[in-house]
Protein backbone atom coordinates (compact mmCIF):
# COMPACT_ATOMS: atom_id res chain seq x y z
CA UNK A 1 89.84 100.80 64.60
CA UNK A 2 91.28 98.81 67.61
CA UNK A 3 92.58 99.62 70.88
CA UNK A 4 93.42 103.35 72.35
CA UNK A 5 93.64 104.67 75.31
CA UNK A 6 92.98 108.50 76.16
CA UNK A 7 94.20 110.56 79.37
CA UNK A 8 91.71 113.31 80.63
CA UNK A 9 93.36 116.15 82.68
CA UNK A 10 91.30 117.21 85.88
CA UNK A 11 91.51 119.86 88.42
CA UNK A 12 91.29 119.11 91.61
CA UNK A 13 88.03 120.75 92.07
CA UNK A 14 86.37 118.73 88.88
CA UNK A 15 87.80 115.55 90.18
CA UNK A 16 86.25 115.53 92.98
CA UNK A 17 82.59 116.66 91.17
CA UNK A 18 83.13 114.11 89.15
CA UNK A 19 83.84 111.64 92.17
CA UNK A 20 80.62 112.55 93.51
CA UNK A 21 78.73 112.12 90.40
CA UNK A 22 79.58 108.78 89.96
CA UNK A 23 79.55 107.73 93.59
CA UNK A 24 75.88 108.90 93.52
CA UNK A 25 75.66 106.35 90.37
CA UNK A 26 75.28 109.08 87.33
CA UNK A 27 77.38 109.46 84.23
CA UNK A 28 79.65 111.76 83.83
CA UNK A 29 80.71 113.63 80.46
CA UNK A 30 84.34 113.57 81.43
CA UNK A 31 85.24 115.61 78.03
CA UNK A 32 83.11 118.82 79.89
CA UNK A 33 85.38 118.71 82.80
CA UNK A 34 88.51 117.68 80.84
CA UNK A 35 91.15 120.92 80.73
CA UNK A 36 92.69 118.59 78.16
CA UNK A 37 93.48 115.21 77.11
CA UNK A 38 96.11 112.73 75.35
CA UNK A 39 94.99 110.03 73.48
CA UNK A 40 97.51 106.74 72.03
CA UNK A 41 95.55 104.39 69.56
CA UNK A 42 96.46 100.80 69.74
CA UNK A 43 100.76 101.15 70.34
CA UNK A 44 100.21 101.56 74.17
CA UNK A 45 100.27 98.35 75.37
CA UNK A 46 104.32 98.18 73.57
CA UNK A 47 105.05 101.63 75.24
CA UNK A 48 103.85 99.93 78.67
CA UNK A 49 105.63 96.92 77.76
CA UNK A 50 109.29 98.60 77.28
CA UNK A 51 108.28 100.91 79.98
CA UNK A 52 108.46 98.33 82.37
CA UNK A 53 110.86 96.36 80.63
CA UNK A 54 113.49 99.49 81.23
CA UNK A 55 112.77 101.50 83.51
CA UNK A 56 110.47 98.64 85.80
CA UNK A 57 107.33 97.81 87.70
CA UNK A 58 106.40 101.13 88.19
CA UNK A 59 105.30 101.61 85.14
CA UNK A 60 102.75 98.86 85.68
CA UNK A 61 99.20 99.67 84.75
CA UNK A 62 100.43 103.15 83.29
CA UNK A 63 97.48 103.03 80.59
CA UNK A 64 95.23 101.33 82.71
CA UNK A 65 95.26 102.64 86.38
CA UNK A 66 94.01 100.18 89.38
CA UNK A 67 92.93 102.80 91.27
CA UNK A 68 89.00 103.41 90.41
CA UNK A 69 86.08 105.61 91.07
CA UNK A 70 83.23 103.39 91.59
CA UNK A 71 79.61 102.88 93.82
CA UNK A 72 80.77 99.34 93.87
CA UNK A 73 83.17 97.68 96.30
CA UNK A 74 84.09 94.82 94.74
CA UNK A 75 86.36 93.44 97.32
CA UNK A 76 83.11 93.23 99.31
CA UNK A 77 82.05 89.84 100.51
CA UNK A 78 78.52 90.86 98.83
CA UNK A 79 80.11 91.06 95.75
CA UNK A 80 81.97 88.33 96.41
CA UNK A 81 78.72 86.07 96.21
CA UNK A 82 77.56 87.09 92.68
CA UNK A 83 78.06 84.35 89.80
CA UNK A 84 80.72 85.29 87.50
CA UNK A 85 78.00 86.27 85.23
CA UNK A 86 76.07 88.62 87.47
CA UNK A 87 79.99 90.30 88.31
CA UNK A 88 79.97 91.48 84.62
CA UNK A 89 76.49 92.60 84.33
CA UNK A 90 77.10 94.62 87.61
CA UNK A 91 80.54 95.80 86.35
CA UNK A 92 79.13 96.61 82.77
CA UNK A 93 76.33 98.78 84.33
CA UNK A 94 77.62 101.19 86.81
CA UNK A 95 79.65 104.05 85.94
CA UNK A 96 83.36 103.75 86.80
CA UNK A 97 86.27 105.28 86.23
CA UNK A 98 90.05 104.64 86.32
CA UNK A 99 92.38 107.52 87.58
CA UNK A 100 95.66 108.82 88.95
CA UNK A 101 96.55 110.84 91.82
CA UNK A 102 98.63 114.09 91.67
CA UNK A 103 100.97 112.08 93.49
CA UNK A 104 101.01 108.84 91.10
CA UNK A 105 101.44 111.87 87.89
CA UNK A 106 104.41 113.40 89.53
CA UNK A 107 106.14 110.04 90.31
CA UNK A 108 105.56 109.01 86.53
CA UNK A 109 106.12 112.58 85.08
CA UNK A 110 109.78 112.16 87.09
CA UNK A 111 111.28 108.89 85.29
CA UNK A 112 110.11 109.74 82.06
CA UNK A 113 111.35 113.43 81.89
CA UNK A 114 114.71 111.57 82.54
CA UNK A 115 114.34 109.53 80.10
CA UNK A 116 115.84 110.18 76.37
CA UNK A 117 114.09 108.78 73.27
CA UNK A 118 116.94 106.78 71.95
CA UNK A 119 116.28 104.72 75.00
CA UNK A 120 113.36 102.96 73.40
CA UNK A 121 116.27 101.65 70.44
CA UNK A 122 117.90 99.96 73.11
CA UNK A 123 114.84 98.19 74.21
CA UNK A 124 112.72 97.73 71.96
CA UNK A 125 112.84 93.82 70.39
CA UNK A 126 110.10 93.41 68.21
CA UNK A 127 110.22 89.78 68.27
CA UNK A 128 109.66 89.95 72.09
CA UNK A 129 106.67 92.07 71.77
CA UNK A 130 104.59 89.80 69.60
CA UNK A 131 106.19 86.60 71.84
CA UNK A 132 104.40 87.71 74.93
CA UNK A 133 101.17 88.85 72.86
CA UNK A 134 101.35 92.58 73.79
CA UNK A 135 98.66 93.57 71.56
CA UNK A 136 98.72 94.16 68.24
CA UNK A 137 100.85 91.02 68.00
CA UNK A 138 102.03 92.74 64.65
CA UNK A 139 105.43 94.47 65.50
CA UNK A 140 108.16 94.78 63.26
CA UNK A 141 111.72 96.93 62.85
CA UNK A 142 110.74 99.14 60.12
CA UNK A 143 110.76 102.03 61.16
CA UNK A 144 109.61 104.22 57.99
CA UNK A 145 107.46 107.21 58.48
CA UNK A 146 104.02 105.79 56.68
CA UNK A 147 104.91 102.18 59.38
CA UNK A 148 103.59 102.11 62.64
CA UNK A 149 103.99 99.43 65.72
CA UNK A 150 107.99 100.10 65.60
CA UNK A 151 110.40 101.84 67.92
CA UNK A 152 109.64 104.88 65.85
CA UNK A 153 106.49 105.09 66.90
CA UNK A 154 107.05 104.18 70.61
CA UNK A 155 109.29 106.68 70.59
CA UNK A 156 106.62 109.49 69.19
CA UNK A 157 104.25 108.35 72.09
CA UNK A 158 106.79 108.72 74.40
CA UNK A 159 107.44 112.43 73.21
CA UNK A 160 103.71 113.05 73.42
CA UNK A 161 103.27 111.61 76.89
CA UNK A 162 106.31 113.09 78.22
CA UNK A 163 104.65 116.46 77.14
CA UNK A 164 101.49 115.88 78.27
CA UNK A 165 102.38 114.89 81.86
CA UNK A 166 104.83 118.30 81.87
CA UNK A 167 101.62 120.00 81.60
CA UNK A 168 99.56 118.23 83.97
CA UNK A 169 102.48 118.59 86.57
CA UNK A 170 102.97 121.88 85.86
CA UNK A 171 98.79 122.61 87.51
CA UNK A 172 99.69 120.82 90.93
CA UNK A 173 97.25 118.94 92.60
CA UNK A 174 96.36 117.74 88.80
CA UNK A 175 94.45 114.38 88.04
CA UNK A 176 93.95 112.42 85.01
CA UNK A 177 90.95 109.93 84.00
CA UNK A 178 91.97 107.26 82.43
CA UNK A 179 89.64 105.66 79.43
């Protein structure tokens, strides 16, 4: 199987149910407030990679938001305290989840719909993906139809996200969960 990562589009309105859900510690079936969702299996770390790599920094943590829904603080000093192994336990067990703002979507949705395909050619070096271990580590140029970890498909998951985020940013006020 391997790596994916899925997007879950949210009203504003289910967001913030959600929020409270999980603030109040209970687990949420994101899928039943979903209006839709977008889902990359195991190329997303490369798309991130070029991303960055072309178009800069604020592509940073596109797959893998920083900003969180969570009962736990753990910049608190109480947090703090806990052994390495109790942080895990704690983090494993409480329901969390990664998101990003309407205003986070828009300022993605605004370099990508910018940005043409053909772009990903220009950057794309598989040699430099599997040098700095972006996962799969198993790159390569050809770029055949039945092939995948290429600049082909990089350049279907752009398509795909490009098209998704359209969508979201079309239903202001929009947020996506982040699994």
């Amino acid at each position: 199987m391997g790596l994916s990562v899925s997007y879950f589009h949210l009203s504003k309105e289910s967001f913030f149910e959600v929020k409270e859900k999980i603030l109040n510690k209970g687990r949420v079936d994101i899928e039943k407030y979903s209006i839709e969702h977008f889902y990359i299996e195991k190329s997303f770390f490369g798309l991130e990679f070029i991303l960055m790599k072309g178009l800069g920094h604020l592509f940073e943590g596109i797959f893998a938001p920083k900003t969180s829904i969570c009962s736990i603080n753990f910049e608190s000093e109480n947090f703090k305290k806990l052994s390495v192994d109790e942080q895990f336990e704690l983090f494993d067990s409480i329901p969390q989840e990664s998101y990003m703002s309407p205003d986070r979507i828009l300022e993605i949705f605004d370099q990508l719909n910018e940005l043409k395909p053909h772009k990903i050619d220009e950057w794309y070096d598989f040699e430099e993906l599997n040098k700095n271990k972006i996962y799969p580590e198993i790159w390569h140029n050809d770029n055949s139809e039945n092939k995948a970890f290429n600049a082909r498909d990089l350049k279907e998951n752009l398509i795909e996200l490009k098209e998704f985020l359209k969508k979201v940013t079309q239903k202001r006020n929009s947020y996506i969960i982040v699994r």
